[in-house]
PDB file of N, CA and C in Angstrom:
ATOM      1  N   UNK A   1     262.543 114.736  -0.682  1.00  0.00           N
ATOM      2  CA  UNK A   1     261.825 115.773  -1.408  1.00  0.00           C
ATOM      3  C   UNK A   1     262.106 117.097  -0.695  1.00  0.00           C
ATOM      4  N   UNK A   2     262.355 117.809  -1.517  1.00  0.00           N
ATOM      5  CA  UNK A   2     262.949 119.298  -1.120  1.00  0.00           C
ATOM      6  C   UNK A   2     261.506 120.010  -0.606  1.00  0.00           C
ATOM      7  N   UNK A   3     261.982 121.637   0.469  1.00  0.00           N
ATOM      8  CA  UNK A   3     260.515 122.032   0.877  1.00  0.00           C
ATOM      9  C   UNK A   3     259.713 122.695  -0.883  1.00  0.00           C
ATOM     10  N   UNK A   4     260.246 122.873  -1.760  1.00  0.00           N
ATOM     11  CA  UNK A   4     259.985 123.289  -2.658  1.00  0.00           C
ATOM     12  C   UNK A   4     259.026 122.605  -3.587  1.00  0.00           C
ATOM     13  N   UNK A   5     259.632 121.524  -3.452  1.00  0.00           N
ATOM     14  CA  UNK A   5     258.729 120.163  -4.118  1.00  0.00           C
ATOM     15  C   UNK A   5     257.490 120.039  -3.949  1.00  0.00           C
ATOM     16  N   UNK A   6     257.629 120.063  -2.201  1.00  0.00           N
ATOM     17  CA  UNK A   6     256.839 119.673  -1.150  1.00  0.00           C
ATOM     18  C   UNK A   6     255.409 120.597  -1.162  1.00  0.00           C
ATOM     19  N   UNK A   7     255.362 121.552  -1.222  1.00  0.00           N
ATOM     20  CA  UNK A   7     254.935 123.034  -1.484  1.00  0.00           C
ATOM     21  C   UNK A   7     253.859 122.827  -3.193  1.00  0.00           C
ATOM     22  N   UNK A   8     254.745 122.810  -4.146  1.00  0.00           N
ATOM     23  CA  UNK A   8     254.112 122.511  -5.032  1.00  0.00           C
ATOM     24  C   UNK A   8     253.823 120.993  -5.144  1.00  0.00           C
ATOM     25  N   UNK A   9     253.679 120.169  -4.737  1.00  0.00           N
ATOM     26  CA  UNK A   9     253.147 118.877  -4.862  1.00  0.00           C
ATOM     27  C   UNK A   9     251.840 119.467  -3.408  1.00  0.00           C
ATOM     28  N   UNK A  10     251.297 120.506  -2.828  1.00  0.00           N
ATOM     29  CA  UNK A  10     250.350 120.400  -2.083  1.00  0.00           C
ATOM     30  C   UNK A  10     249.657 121.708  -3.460  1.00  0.00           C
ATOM     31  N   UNK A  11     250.274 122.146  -4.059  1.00  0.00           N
ATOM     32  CA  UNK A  11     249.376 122.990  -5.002  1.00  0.00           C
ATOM     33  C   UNK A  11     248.888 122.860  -5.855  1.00  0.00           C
ATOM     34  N   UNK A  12     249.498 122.077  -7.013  1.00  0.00           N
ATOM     35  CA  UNK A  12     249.852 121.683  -8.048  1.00  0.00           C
ATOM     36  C   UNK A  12     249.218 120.311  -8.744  1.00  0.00           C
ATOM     37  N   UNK A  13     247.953 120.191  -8.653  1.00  0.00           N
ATOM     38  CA  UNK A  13     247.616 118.585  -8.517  1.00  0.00           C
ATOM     39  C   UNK A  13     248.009 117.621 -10.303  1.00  0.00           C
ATOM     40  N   UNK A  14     248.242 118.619 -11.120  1.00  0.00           N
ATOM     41  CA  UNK A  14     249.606 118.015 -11.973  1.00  0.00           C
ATOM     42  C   UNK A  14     250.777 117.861 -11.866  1.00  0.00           C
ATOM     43  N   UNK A  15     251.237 118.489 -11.069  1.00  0.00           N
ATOM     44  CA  UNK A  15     252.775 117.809 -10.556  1.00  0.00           C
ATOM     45  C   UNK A  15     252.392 116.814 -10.142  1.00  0.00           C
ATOM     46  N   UNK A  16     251.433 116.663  -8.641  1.00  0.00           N
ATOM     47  CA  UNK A  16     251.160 115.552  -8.263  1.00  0.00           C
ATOM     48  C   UNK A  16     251.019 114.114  -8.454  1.00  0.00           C
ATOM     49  N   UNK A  17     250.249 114.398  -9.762  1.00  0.00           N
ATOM     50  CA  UNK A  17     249.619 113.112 -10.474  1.00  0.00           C
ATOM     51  C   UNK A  17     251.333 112.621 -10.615  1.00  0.00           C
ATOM     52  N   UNK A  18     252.610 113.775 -11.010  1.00  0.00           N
ATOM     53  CA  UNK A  18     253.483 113.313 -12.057  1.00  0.00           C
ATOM     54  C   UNK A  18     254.305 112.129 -10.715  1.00  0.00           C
ATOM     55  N   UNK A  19     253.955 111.977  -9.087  1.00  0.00           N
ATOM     56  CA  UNK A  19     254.745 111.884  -8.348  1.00  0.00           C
ATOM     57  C   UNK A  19     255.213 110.118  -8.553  1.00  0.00           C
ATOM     58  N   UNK A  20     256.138 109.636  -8.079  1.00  0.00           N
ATOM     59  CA  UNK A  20     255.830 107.905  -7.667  1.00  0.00           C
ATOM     60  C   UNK A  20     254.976 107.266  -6.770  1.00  0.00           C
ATOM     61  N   UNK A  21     254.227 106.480  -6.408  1.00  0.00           N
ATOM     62  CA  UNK A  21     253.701 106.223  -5.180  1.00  0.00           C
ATOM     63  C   UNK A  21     254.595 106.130  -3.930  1.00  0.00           C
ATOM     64  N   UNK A  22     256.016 105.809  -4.276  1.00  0.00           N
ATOM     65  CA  UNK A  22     257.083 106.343  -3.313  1.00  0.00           C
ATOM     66  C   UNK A  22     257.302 107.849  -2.621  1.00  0.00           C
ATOM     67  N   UNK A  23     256.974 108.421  -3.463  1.00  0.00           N
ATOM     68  CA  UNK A  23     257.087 110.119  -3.672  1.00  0.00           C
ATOM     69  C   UNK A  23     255.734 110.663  -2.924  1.00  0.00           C
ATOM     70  N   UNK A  24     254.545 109.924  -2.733  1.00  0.00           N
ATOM     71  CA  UNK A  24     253.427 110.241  -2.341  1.00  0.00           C
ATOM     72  C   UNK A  24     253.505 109.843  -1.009  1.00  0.00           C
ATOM     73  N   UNK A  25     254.302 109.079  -0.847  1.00  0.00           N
ATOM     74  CA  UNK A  25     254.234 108.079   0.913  1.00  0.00           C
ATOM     75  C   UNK A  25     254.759 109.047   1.842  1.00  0.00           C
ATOM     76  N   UNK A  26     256.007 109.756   1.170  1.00  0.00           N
ATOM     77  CA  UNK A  26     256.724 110.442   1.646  1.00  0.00           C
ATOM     78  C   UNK A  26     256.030 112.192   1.864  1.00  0.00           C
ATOM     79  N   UNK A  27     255.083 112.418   1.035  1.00  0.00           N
ATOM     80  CA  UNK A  27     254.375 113.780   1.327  1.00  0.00           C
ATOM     81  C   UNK A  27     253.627 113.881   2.201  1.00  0.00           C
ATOM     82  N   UNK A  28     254.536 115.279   2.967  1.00  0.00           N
ATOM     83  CA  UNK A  28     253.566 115.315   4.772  1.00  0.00           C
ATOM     84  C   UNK A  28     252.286 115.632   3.891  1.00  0.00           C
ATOM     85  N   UNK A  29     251.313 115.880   5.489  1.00  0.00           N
ATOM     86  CA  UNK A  29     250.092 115.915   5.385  1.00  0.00           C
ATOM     87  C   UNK A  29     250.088 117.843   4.995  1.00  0.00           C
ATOM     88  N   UNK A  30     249.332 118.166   4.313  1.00  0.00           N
ATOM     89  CA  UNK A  30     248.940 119.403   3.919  1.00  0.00           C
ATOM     90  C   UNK A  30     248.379 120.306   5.642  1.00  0.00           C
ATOM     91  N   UNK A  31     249.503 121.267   5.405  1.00  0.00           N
ATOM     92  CA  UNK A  31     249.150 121.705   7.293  1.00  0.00           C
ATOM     93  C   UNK A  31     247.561 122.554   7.402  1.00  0.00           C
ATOM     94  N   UNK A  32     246.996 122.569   6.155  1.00  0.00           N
ATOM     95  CA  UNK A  32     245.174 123.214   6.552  1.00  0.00           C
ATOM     96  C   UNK A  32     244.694 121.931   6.212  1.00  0.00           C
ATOM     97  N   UNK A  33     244.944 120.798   6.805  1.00  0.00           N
ATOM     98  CA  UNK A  33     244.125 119.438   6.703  1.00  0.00           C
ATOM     99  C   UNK A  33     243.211 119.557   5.892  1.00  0.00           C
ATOM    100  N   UNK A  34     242.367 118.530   6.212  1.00  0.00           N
ATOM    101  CA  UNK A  34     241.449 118.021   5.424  1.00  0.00           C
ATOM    102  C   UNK A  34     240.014 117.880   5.464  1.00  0.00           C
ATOM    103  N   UNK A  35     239.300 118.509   4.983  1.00  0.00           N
ATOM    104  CA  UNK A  35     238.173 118.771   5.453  1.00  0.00           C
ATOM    105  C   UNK A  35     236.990 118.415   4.560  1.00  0.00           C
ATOM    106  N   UNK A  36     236.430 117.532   5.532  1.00  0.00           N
ATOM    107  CA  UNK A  36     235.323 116.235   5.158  1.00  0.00           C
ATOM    108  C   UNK A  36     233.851 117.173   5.809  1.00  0.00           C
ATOM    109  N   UNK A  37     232.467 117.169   5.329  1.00  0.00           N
ATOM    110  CA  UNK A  37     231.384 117.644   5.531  1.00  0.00           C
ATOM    111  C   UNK A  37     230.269 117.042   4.791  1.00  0.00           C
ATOM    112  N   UNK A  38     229.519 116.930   5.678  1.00  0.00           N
ATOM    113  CA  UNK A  38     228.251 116.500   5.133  1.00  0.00           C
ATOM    114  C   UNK A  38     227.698 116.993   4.227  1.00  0.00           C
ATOM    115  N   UNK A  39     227.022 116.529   3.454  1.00  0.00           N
ATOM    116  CA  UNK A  39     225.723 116.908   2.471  1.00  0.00           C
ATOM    117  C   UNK A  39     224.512 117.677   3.460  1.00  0.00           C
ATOM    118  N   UNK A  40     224.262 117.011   4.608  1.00  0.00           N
ATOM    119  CA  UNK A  40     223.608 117.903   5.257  1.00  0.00           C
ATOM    120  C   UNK A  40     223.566 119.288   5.930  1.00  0.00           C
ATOM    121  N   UNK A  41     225.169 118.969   6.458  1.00  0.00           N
ATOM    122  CA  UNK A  41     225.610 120.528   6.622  1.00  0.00           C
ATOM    123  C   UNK A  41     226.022 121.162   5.810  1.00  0.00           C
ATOM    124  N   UNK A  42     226.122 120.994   4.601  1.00  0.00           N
ATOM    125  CA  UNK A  42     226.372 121.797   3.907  1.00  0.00           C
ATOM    126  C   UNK A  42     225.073 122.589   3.075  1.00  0.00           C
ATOM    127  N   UNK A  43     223.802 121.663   2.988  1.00  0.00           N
ATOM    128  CA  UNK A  43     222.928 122.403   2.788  1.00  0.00           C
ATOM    129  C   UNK A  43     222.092 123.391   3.968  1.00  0.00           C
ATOM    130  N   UNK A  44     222.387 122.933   5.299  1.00  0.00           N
ATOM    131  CA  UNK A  44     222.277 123.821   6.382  1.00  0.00           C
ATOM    132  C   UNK A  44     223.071 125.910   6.128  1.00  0.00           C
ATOM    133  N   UNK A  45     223.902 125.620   5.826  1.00  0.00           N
ATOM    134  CA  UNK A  45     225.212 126.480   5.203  1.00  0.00           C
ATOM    135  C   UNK A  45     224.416 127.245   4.481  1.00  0.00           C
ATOM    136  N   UNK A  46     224.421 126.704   2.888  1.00  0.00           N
ATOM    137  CA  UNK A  46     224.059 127.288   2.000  1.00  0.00           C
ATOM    138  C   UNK A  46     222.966 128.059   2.424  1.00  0.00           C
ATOM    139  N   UNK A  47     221.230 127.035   3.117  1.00  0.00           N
ATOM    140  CA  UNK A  47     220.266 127.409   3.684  1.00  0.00           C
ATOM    141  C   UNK A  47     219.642 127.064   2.063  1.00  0.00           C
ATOM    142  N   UNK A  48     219.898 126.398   1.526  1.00  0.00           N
ATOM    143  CA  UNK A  48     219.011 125.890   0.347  1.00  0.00           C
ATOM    144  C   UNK A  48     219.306 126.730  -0.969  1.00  0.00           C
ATOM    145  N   UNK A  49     220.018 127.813  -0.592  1.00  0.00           N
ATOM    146  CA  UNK A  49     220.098 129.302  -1.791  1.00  0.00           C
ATOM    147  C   UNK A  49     220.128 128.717  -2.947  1.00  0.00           C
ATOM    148  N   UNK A  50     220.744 129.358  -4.072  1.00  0.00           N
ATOM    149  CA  UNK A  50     221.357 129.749  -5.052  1.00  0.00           C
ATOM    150  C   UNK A  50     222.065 130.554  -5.130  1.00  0.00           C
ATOM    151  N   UNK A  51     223.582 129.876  -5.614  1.00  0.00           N
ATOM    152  CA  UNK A  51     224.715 131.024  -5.536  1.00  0.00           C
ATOM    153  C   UNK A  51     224.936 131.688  -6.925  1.00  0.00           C
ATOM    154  N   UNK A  52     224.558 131.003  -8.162  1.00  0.00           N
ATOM    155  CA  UNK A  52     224.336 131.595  -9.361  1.00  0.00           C
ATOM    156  C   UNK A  52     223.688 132.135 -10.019  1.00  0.00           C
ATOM    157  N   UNK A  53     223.450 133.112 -10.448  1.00  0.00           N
ATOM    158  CA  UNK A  53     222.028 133.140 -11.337  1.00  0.00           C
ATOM    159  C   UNK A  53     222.579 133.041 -12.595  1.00  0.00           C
ATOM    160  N   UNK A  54     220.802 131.938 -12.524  1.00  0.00           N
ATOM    161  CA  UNK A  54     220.543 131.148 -13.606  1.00  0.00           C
ATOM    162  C   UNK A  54     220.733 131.968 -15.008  1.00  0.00           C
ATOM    163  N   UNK A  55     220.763 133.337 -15.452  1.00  0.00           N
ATOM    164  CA  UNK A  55     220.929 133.600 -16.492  1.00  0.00           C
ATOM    165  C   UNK A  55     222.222 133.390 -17.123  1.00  0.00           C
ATOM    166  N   UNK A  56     222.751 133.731 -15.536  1.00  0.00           N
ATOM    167  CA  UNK A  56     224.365 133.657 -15.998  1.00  0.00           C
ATOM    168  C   UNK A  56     225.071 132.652 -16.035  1.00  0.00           C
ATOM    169  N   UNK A  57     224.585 131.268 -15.067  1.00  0.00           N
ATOM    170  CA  UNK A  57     224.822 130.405 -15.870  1.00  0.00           C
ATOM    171  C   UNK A  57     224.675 129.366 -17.287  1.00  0.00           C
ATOM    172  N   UNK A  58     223.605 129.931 -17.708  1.00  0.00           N
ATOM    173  CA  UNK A  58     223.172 129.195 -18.627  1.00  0.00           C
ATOM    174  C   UNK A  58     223.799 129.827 -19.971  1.00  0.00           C
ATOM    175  N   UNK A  59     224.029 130.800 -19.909  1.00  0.00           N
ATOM    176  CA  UNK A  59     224.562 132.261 -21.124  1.00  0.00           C
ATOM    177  C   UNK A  59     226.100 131.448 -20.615  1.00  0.00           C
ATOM    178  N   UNK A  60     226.543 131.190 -19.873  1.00  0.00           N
ATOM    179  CA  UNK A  60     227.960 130.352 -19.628  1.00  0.00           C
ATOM    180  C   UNK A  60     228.186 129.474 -20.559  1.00  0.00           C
ATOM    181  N   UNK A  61     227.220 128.177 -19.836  1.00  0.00           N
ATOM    182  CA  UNK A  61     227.180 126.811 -20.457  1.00  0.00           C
ATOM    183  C   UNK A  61     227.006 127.294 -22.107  1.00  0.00           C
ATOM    184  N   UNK A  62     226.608 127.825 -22.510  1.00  0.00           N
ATOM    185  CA  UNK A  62     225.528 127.788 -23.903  1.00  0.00           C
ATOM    186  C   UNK A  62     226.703 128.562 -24.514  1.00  0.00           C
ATOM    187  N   UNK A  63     227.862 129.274 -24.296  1.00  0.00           N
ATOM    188  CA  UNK A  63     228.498 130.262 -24.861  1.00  0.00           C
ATOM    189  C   UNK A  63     229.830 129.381 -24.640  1.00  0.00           C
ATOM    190  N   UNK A  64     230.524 128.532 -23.282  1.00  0.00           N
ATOM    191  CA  UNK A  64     231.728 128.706 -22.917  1.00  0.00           C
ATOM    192  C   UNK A  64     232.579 129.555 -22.660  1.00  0.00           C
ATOM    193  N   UNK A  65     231.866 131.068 -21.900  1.00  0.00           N
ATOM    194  CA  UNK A  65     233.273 132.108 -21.734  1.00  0.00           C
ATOM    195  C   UNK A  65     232.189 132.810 -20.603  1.00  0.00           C
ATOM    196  N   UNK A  66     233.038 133.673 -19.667  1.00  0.00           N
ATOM    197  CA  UNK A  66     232.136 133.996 -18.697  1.00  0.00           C
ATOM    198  C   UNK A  66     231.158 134.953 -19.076  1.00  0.00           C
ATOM    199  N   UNK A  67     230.032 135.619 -18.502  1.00  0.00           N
ATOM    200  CA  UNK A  67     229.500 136.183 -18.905  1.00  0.00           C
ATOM    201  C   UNK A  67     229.272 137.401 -18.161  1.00  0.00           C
ATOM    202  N   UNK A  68     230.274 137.394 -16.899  1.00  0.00           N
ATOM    203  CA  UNK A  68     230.177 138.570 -15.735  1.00  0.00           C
ATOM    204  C   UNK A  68     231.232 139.187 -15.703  1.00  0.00           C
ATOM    205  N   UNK A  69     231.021 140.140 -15.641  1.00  0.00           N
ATOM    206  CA  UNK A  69     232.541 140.964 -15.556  1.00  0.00           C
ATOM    207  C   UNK A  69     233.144 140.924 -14.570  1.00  0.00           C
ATOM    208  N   UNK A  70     234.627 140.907 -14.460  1.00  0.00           N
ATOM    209  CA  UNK A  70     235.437 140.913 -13.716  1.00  0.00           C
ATOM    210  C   UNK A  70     235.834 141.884 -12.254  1.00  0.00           C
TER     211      UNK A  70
END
């Protein structure tokens, strides 16, 4: 697999899917690893917030198109 491949098979998670399981054995590891976290620390993180407001998500869901400007 070319570095090109290689590159978009770490971006691309439809190329990916398109790979062989041969083709997957062979893909290094993604060099910003992999990063596993708790449910606990992650609500430590957050600190319990809300990152959305609720108007704007719900005017989302209820519409399908964003509702915040760019």
């Amino acid at each position: 697999m070319n570095k090109a491949d290689v590159i978009r098979a770490w971006k691309d998670p439809l190329y990916r899917a398109t790979l062989t399981p041969e083709e997957l054995a062979q893909l290094p590891d993604h060099p910003s690893g992999v990063l596993e976290i708790q449910d606990e620390q992650l609500r430590g993180v957050a600190g319990l917030a809300e990152t959305t407001a609720q108007t704007c998500t719900e005017f989302s869901f209820n519409n399908f198109r964003r509702c915040c400007p760019r």
